[in-house]
PDB file of N, CA and C in Angstrom:
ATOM      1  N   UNK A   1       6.996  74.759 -72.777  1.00  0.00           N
ATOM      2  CA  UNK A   1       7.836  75.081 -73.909  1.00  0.00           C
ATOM      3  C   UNK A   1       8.625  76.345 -73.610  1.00  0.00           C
ATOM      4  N   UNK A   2       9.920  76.557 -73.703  1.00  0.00           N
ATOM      5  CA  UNK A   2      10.691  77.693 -73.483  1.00  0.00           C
ATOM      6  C   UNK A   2      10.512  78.505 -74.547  1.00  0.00           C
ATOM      7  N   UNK A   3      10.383  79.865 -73.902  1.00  0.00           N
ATOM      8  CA  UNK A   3      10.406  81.413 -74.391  1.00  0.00           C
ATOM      9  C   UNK A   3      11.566  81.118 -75.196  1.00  0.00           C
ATOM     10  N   UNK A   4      11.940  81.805 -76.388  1.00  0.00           N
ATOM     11  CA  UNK A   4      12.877  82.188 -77.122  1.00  0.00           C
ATOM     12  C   UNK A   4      12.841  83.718 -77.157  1.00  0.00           C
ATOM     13  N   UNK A   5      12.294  84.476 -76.472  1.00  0.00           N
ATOM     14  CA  UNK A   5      12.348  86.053 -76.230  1.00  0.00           C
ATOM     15  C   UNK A   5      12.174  86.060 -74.421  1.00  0.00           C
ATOM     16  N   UNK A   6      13.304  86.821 -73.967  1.00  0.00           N
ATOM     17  CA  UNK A   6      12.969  86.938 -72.712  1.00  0.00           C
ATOM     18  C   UNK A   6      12.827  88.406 -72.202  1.00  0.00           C
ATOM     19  N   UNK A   7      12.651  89.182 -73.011  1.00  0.00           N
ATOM     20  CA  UNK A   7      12.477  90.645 -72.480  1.00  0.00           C
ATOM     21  C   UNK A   7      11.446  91.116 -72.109  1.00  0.00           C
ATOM     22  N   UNK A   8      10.401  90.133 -71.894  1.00  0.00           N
ATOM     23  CA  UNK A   8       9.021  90.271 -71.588  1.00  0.00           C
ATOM     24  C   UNK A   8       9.027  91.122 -70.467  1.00  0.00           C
ATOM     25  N   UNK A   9       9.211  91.104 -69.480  1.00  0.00           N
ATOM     26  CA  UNK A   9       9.289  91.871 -68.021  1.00  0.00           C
ATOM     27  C   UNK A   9      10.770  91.164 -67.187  1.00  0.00           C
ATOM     28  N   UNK A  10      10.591  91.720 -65.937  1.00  0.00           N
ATOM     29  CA  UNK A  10      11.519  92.126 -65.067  1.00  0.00           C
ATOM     30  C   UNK A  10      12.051  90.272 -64.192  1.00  0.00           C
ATOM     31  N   UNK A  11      10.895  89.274 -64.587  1.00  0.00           N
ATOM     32  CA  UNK A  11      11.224  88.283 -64.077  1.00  0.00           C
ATOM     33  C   UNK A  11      11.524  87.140 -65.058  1.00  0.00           C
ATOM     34  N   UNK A  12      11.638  87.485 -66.520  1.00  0.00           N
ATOM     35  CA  UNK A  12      12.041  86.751 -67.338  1.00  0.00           C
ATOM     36  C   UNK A  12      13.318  85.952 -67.326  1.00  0.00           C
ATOM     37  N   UNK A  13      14.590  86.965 -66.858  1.00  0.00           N
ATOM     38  CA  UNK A  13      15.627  86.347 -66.691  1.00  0.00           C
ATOM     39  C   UNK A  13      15.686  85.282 -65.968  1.00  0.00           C
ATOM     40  N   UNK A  14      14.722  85.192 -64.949  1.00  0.00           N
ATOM     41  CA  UNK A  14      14.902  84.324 -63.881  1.00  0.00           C
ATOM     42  C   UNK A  14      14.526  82.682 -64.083  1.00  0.00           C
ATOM     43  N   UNK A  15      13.321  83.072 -65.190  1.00  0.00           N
ATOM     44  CA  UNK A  15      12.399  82.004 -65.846  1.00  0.00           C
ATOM     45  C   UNK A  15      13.673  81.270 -66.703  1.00  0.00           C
ATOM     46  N   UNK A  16      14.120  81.785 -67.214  1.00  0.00           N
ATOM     47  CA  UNK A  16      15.451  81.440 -68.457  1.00  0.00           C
ATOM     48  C   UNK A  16      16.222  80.569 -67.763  1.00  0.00           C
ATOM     49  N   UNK A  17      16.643  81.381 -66.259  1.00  0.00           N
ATOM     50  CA  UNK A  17      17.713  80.572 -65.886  1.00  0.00           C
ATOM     51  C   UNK A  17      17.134  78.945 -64.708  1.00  0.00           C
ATOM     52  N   UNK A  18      16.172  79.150 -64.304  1.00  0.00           N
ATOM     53  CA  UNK A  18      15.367  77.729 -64.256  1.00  0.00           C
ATOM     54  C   UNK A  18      15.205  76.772 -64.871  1.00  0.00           C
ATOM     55  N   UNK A  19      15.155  77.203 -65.994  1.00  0.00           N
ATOM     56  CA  UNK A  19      14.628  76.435 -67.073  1.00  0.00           C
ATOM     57  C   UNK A  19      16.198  75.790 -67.606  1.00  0.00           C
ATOM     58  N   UNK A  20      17.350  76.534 -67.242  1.00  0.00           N
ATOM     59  CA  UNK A  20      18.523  75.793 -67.585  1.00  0.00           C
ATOM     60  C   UNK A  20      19.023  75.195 -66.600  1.00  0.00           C
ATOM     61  N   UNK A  21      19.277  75.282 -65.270  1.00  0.00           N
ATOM     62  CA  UNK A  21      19.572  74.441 -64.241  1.00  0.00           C
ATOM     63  C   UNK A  21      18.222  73.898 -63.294  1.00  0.00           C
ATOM     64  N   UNK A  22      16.896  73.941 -64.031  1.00  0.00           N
ATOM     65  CA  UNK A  22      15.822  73.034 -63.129  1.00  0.00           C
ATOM     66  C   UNK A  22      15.511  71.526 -63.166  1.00  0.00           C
ATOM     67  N   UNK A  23      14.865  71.403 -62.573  1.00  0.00           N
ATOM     68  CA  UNK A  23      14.395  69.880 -63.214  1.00  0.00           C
ATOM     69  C   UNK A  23      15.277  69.472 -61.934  1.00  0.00           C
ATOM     70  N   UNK A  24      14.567  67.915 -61.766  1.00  0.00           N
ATOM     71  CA  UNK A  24      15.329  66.906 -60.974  1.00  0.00           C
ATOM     72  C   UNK A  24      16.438  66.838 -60.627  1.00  0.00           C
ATOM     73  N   UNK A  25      17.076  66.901 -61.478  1.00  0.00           N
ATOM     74  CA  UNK A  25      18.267  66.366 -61.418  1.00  0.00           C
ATOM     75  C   UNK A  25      19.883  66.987 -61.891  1.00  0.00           C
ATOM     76  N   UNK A  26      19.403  68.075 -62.535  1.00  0.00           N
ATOM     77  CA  UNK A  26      20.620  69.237 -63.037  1.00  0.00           C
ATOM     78  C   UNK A  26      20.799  70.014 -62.043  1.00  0.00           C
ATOM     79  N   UNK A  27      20.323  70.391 -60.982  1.00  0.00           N
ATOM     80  CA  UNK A  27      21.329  70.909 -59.529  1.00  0.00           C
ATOM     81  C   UNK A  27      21.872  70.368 -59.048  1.00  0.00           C
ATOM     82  N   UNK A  28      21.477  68.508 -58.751  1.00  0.00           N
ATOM     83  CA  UNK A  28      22.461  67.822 -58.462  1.00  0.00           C
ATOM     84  C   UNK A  28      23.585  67.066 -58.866  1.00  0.00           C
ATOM     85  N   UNK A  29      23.743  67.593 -59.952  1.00  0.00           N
ATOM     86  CA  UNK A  29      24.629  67.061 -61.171  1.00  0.00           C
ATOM     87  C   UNK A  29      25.490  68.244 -61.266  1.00  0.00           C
ATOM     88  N   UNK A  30      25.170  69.451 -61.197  1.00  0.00           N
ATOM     89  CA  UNK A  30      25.778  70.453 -61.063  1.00  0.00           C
ATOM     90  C   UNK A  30      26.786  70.936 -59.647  1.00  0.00           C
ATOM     91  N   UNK A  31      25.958  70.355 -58.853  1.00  0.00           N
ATOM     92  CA  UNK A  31      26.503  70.626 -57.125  1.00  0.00           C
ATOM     93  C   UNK A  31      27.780  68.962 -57.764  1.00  0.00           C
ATOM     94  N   UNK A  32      27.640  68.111 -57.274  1.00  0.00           N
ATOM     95  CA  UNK A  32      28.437  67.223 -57.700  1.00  0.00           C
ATOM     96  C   UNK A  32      29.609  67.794 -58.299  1.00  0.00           C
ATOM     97  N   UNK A  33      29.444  68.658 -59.439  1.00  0.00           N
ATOM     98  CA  UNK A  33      30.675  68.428 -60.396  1.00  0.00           C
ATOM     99  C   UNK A  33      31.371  69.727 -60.174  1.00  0.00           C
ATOM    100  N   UNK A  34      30.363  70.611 -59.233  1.00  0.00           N
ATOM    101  CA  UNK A  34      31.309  71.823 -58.639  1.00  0.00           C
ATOM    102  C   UNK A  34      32.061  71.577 -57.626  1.00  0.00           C
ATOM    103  N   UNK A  35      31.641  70.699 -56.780  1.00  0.00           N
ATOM    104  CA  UNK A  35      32.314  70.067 -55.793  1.00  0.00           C
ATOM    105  C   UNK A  35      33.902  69.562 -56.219  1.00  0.00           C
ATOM    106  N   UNK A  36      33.870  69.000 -57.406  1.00  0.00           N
ATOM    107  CA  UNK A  36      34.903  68.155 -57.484  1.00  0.00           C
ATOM    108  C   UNK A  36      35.644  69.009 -58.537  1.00  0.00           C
ATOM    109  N   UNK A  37      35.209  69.955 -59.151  1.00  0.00           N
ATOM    110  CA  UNK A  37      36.027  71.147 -59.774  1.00  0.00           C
ATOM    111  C   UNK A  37      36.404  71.877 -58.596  1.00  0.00           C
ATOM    112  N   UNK A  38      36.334  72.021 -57.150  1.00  0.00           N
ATOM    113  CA  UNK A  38      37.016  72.377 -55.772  1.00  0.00           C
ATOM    114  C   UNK A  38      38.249  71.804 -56.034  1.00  0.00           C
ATOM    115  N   UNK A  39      38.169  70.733 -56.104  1.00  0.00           N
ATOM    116  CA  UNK A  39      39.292  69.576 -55.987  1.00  0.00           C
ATOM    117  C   UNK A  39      40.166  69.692 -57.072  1.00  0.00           C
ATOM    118  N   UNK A  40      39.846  70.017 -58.350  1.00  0.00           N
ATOM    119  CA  UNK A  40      40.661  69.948 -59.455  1.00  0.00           C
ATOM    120  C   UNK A  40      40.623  68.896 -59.919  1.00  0.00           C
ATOM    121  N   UNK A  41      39.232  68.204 -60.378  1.00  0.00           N
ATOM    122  CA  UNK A  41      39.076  66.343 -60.188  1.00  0.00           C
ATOM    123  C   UNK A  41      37.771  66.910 -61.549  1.00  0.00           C
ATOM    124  N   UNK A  42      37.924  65.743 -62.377  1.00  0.00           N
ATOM    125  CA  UNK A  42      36.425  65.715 -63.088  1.00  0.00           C
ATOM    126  C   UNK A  42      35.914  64.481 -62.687  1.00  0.00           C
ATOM    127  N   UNK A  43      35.080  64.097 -63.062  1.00  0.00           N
ATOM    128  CA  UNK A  43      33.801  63.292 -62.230  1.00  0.00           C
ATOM    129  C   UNK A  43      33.553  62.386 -63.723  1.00  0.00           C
ATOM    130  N   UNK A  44      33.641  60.691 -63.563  1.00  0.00           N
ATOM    131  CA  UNK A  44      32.691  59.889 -64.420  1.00  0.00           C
ATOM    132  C   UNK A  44      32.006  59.652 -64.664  1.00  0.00           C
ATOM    133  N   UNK A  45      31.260  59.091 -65.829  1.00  0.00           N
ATOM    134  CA  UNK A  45      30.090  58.923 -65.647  1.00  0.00           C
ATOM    135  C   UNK A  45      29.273  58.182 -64.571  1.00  0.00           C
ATOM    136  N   UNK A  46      30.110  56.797 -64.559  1.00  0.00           N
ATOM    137  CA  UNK A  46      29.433  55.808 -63.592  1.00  0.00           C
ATOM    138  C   UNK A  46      29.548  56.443 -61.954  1.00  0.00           C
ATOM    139  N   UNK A  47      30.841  57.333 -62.049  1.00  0.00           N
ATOM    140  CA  UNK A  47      30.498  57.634 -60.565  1.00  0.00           C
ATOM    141  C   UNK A  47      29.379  58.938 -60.183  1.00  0.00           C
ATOM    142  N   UNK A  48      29.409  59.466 -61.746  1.00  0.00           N
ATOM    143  CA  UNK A  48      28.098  60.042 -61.080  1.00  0.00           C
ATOM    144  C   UNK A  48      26.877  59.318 -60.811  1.00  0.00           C
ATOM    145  N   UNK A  49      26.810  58.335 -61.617  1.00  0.00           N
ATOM    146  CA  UNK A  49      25.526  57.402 -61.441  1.00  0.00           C
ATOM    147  C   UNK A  49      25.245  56.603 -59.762  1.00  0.00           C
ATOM    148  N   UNK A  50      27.053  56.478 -59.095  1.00  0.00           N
ATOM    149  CA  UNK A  50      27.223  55.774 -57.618  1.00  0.00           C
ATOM    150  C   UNK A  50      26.466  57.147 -56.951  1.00  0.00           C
ATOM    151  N   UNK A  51      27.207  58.251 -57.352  1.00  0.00           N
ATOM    152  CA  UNK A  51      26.667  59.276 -56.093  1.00  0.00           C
ATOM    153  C   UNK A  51      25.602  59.429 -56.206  1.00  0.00           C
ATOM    154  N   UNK A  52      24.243  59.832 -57.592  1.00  0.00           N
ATOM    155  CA  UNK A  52      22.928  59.651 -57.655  1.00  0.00           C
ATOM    156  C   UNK A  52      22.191  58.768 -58.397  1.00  0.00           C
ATOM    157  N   UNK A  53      22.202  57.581 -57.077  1.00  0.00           N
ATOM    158  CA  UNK A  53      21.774  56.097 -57.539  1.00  0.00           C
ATOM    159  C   UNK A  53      20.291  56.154 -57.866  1.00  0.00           C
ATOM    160  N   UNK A  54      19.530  56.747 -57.817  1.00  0.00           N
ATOM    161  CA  UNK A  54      17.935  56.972 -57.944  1.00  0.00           C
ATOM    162  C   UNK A  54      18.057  57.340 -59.733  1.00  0.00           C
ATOM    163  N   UNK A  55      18.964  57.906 -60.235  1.00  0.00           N
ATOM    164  CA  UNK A  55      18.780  58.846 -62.237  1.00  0.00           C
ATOM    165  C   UNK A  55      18.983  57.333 -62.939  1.00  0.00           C
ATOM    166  N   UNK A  56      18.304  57.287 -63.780  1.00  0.00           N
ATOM    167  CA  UNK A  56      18.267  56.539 -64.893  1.00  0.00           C
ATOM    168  C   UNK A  56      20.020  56.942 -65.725  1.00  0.00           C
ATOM    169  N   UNK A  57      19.971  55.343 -65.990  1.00  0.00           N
ATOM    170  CA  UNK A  57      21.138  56.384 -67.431  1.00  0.00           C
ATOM    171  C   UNK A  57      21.330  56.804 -67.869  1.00  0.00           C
ATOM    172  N   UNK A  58      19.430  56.839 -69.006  1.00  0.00           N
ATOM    173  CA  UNK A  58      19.111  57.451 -69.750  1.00  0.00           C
ATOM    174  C   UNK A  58      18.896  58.698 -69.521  1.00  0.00           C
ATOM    175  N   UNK A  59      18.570  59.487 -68.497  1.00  0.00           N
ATOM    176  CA  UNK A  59      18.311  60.623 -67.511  1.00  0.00           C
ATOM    177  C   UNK A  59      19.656  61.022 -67.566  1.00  0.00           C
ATOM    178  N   UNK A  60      20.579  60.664 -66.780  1.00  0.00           N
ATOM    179  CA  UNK A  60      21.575  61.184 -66.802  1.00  0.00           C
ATOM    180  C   UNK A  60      22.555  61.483 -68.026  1.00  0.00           C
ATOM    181  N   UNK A  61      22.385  60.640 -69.237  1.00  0.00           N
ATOM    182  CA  UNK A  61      22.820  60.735 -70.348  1.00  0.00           C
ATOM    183  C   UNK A  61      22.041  62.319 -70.916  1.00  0.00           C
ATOM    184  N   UNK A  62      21.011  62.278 -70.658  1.00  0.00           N
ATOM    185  CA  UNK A  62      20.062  63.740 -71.568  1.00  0.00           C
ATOM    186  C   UNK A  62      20.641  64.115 -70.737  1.00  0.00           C
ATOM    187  N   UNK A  63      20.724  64.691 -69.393  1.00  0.00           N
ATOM    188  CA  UNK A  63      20.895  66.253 -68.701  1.00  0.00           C
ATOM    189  C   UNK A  63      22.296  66.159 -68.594  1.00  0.00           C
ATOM    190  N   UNK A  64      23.126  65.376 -68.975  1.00  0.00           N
ATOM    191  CA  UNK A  64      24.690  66.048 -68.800  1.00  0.00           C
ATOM    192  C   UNK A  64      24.674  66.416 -70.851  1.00  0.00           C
ATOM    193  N   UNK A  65      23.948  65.614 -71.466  1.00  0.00           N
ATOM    194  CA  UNK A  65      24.153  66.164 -73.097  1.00  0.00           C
ATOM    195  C   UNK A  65      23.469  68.083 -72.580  1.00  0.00           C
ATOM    196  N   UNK A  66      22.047  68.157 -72.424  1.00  0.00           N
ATOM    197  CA  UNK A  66      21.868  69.411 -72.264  1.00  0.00           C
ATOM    198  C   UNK A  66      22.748  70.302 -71.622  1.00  0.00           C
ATOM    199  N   UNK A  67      23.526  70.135 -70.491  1.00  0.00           N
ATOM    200  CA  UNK A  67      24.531  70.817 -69.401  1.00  0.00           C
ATOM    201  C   UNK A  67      25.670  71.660 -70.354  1.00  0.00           C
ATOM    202  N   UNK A  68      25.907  70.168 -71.140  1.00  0.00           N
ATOM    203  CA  UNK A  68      26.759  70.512 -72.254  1.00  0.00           C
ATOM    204  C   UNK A  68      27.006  71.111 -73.260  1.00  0.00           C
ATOM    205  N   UNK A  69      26.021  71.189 -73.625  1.00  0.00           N
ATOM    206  CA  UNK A  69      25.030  72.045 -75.042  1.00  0.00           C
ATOM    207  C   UNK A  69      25.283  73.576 -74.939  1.00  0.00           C
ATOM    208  N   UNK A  70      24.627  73.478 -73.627  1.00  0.00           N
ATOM    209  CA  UNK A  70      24.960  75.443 -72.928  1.00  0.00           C
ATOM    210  C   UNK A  70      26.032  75.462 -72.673  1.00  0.00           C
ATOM    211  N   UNK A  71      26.930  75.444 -72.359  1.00  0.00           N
ATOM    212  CA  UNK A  71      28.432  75.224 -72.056  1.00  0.00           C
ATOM    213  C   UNK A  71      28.512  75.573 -70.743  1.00  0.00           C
ATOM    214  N   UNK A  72      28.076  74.862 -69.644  1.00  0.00           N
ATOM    215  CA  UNK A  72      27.909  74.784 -68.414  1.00  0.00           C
ATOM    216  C   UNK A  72      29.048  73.675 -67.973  1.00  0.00           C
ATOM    217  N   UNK A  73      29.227  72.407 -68.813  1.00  0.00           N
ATOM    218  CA  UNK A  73      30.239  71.513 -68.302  1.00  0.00           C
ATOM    219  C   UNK A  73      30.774  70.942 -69.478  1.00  0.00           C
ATOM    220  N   UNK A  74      32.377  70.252 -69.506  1.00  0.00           N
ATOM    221  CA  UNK A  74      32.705  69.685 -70.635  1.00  0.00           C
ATOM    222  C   UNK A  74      32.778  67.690 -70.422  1.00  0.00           C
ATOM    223  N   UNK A  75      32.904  67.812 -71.355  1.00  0.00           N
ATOM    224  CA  UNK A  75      33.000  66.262 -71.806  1.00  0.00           C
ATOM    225  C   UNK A  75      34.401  65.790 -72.392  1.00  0.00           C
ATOM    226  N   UNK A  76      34.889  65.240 -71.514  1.00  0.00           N
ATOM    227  CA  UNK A  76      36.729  64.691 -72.275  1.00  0.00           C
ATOM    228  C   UNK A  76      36.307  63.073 -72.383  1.00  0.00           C
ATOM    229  N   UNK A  77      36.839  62.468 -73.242  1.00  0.00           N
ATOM    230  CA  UNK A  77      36.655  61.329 -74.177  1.00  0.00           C
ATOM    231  C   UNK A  77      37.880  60.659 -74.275  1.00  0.00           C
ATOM    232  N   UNK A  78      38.594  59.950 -73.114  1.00  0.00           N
ATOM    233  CA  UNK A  78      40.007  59.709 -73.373  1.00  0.00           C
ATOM    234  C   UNK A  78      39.892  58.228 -74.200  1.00  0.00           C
ATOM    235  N   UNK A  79      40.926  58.503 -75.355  1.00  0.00           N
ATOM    236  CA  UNK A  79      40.938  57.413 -76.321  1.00  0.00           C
ATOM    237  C   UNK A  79      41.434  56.005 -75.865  1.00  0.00           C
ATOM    238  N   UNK A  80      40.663  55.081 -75.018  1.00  0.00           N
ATOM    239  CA  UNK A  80      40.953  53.831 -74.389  1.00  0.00           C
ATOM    240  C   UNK A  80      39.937  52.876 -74.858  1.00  0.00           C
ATOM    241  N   UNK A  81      40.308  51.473 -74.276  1.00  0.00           N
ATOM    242  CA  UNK A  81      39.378  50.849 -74.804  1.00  0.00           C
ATOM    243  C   UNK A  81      39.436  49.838 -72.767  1.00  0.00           C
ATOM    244  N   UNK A  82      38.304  50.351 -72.373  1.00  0.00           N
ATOM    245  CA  UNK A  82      37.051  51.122 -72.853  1.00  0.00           C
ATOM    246  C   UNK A  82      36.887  51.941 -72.555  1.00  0.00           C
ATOM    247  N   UNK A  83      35.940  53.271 -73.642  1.00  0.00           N
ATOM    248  CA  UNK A  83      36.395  54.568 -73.401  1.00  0.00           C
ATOM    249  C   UNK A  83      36.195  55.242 -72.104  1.00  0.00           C
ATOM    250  N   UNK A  84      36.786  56.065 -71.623  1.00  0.00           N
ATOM    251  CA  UNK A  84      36.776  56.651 -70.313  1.00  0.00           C
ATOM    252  C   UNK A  84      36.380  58.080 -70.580  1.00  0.00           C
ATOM    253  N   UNK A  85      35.148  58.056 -69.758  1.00  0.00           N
ATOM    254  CA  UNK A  85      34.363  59.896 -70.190  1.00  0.00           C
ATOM    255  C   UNK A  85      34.589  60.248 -69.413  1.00  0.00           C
ATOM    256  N   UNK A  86      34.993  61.487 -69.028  1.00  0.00           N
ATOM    257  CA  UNK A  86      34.890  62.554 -68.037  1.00  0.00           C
ATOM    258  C   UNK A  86      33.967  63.771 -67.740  1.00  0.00           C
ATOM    259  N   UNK A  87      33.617  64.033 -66.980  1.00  0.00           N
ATOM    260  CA  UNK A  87      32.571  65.501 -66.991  1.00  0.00           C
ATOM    261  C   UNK A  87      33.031  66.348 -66.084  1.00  0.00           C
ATOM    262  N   UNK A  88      33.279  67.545 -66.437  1.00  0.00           N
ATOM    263  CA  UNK A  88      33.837  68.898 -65.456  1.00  0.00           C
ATOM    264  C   UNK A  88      33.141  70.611 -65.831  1.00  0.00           C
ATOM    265  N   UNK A  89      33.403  70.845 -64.678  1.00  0.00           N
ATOM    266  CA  UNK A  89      32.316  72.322 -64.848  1.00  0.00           C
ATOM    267  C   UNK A  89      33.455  72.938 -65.583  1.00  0.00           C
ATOM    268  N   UNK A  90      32.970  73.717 -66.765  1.00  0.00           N
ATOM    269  CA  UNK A  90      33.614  74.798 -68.096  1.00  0.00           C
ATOM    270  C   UNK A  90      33.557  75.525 -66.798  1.00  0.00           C
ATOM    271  N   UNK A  91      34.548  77.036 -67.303  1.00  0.00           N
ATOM    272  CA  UNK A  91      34.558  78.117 -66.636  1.00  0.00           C
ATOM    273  C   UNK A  91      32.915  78.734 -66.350  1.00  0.00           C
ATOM    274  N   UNK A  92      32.481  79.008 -67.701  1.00  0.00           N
ATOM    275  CA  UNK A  92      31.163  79.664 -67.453  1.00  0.00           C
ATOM    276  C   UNK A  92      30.720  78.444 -66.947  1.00  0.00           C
ATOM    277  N   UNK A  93      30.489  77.861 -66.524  1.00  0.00           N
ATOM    278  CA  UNK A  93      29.899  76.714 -65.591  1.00  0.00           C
ATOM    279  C   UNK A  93      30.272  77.595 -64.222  1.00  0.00           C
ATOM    280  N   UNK A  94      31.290  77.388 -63.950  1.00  0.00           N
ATOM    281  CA  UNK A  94      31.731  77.699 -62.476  1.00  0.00           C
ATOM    282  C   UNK A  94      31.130  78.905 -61.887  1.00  0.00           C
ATOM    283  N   UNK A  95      30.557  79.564 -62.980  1.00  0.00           N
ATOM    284  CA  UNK A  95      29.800  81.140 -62.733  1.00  0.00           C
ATOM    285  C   UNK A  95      28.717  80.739 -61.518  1.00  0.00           C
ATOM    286  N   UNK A  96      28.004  79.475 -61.678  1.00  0.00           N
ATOM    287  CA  UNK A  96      27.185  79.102 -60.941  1.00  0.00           C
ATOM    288  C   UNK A  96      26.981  78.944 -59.773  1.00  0.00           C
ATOM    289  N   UNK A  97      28.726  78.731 -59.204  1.00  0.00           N
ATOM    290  CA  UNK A  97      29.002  78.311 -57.938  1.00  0.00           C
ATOM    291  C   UNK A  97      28.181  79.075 -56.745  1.00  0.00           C
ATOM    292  N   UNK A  98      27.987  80.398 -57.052  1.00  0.00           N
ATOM    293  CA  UNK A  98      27.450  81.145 -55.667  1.00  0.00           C
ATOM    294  C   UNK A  98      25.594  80.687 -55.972  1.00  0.00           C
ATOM    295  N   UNK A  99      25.353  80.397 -56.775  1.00  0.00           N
ATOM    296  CA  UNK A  99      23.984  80.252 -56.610  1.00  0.00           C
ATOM    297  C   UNK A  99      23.816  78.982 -56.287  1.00  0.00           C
ATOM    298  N   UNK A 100      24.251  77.840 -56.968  1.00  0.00           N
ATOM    299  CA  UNK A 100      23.953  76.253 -56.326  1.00  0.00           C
ATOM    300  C   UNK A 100      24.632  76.238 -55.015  1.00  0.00           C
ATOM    301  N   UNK A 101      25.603  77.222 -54.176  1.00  0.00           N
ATOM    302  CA  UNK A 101      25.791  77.107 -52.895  1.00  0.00           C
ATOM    303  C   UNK A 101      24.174  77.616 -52.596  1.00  0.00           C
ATOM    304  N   UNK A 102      23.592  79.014 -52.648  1.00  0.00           N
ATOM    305  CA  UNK A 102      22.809  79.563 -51.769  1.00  0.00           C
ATOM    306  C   UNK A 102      21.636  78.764 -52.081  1.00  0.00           C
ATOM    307  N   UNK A 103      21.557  77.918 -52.589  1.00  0.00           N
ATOM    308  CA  UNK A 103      19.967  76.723 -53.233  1.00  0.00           C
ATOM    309  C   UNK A 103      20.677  75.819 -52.599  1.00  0.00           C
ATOM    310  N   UNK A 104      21.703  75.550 -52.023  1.00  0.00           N
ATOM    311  CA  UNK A 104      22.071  74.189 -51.104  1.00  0.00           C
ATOM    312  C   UNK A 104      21.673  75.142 -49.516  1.00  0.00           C
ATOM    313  N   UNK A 105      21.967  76.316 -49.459  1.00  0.00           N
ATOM    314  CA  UNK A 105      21.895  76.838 -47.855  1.00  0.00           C
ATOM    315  C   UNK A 105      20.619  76.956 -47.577  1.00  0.00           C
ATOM    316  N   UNK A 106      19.901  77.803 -48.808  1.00  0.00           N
ATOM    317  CA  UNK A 106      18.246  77.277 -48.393  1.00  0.00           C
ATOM    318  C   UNK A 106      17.763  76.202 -48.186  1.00  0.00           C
ATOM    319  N   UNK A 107      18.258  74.902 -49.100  1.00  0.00           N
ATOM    320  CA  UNK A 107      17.533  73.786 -49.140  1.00  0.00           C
ATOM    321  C   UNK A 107      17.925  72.924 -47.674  1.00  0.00           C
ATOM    322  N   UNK A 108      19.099  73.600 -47.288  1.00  0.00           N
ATOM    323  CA  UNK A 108      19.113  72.771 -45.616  1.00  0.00           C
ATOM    324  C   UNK A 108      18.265  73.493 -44.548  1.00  0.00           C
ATOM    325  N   UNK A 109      18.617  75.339 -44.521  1.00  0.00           N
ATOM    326  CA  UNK A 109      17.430  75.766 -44.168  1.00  0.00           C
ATOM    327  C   UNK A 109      15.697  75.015 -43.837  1.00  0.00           C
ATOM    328  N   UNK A 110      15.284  75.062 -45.231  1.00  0.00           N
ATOM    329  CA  UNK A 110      14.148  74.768 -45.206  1.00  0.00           C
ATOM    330  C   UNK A 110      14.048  72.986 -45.279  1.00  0.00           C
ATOM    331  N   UNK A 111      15.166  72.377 -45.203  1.00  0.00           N
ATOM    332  CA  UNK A 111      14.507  70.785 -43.948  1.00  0.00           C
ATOM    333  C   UNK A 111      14.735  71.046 -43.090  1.00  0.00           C
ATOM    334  N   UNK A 112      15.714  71.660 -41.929  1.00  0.00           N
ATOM    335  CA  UNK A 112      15.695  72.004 -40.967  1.00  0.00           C
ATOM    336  C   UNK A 112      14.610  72.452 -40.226  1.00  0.00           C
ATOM    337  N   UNK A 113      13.729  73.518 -41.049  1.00  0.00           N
ATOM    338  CA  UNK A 113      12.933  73.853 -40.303  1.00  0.00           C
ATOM    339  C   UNK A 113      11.597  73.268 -40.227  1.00  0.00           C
ATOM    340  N   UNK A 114      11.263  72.782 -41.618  1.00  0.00           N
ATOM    341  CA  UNK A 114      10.244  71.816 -41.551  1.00  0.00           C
ATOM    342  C   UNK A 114      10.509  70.407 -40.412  1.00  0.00           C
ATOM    343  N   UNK A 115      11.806  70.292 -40.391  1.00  0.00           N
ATOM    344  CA  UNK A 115      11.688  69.015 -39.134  1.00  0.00           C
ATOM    345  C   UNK A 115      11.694  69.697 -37.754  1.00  0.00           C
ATOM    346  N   UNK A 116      11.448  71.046 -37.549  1.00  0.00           N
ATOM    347  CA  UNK A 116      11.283  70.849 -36.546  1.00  0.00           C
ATOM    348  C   UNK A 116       9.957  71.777 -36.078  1.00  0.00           C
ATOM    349  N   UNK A 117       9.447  72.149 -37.681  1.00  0.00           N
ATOM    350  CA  UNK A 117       7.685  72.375 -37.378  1.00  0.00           C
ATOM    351  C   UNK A 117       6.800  70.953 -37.151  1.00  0.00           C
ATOM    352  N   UNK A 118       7.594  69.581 -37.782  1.00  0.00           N
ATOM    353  CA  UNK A 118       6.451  68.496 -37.332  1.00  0.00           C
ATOM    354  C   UNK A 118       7.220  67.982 -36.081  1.00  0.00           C
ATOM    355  N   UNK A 119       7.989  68.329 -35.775  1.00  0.00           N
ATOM    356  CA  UNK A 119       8.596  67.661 -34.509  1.00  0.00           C
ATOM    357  C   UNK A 119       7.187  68.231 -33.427  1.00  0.00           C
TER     358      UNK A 119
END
């Protein structure tokens, strides 16, 4: 259950901000849509679902509603039939960029090196 007071000590902030980009699947939903905010591109739903074919719908439906909630990414709703959603990193979203890079440089880091401690 999340703290609603985080001034407890010196590693609280850190707990806070886990708890908003952790879990399965919200770094890679996040890396995704920073990627393509590079580009000047927002990202669909279904193609986020092509790029991470393993998330439920339903999965991916909750963690882009939560993403959203915090104002980490927006949601455009173009009036068609049938409707066409979009998802793109908000500015304060983009704040993120240097940290989901350095959690992508570790995370190659550390397969790298694990493949070549069982090698």
């Amino acid at each position: 259950m999340p703290h609603t007071d985080y001034d407890c000590n010196l590693g609280c902030p850190v707990e806070r901000a886990l708890e908003i980009i952790g879990g399965k699947w919200k770094g890679a939903i996040l890396y995704h849509l920073l990627d393509s905010s590079n580009q000047d591109t927002s990202i669909r739903f279904n193609e986020l679902r092509r790029i991470m074919p393993n998330i439920t719908q339903r999965m991916l439906t909750k963690q882009l509603r939560e993403l959203e909630e915090i104002k980490l990414i927006s949601r455009t709703v173009h009036p068609e039939v049938p409707p066409r959603v979009e998802y793109a990193m908000t500015d304060y979203g983009k704040t993120l960029a240097p940290v989901i890079e350095s959690l992508r440089a570790w995370g190659i880091s550390h397969l790298e090196s694990n493949n070549t401690r069982q090698d």
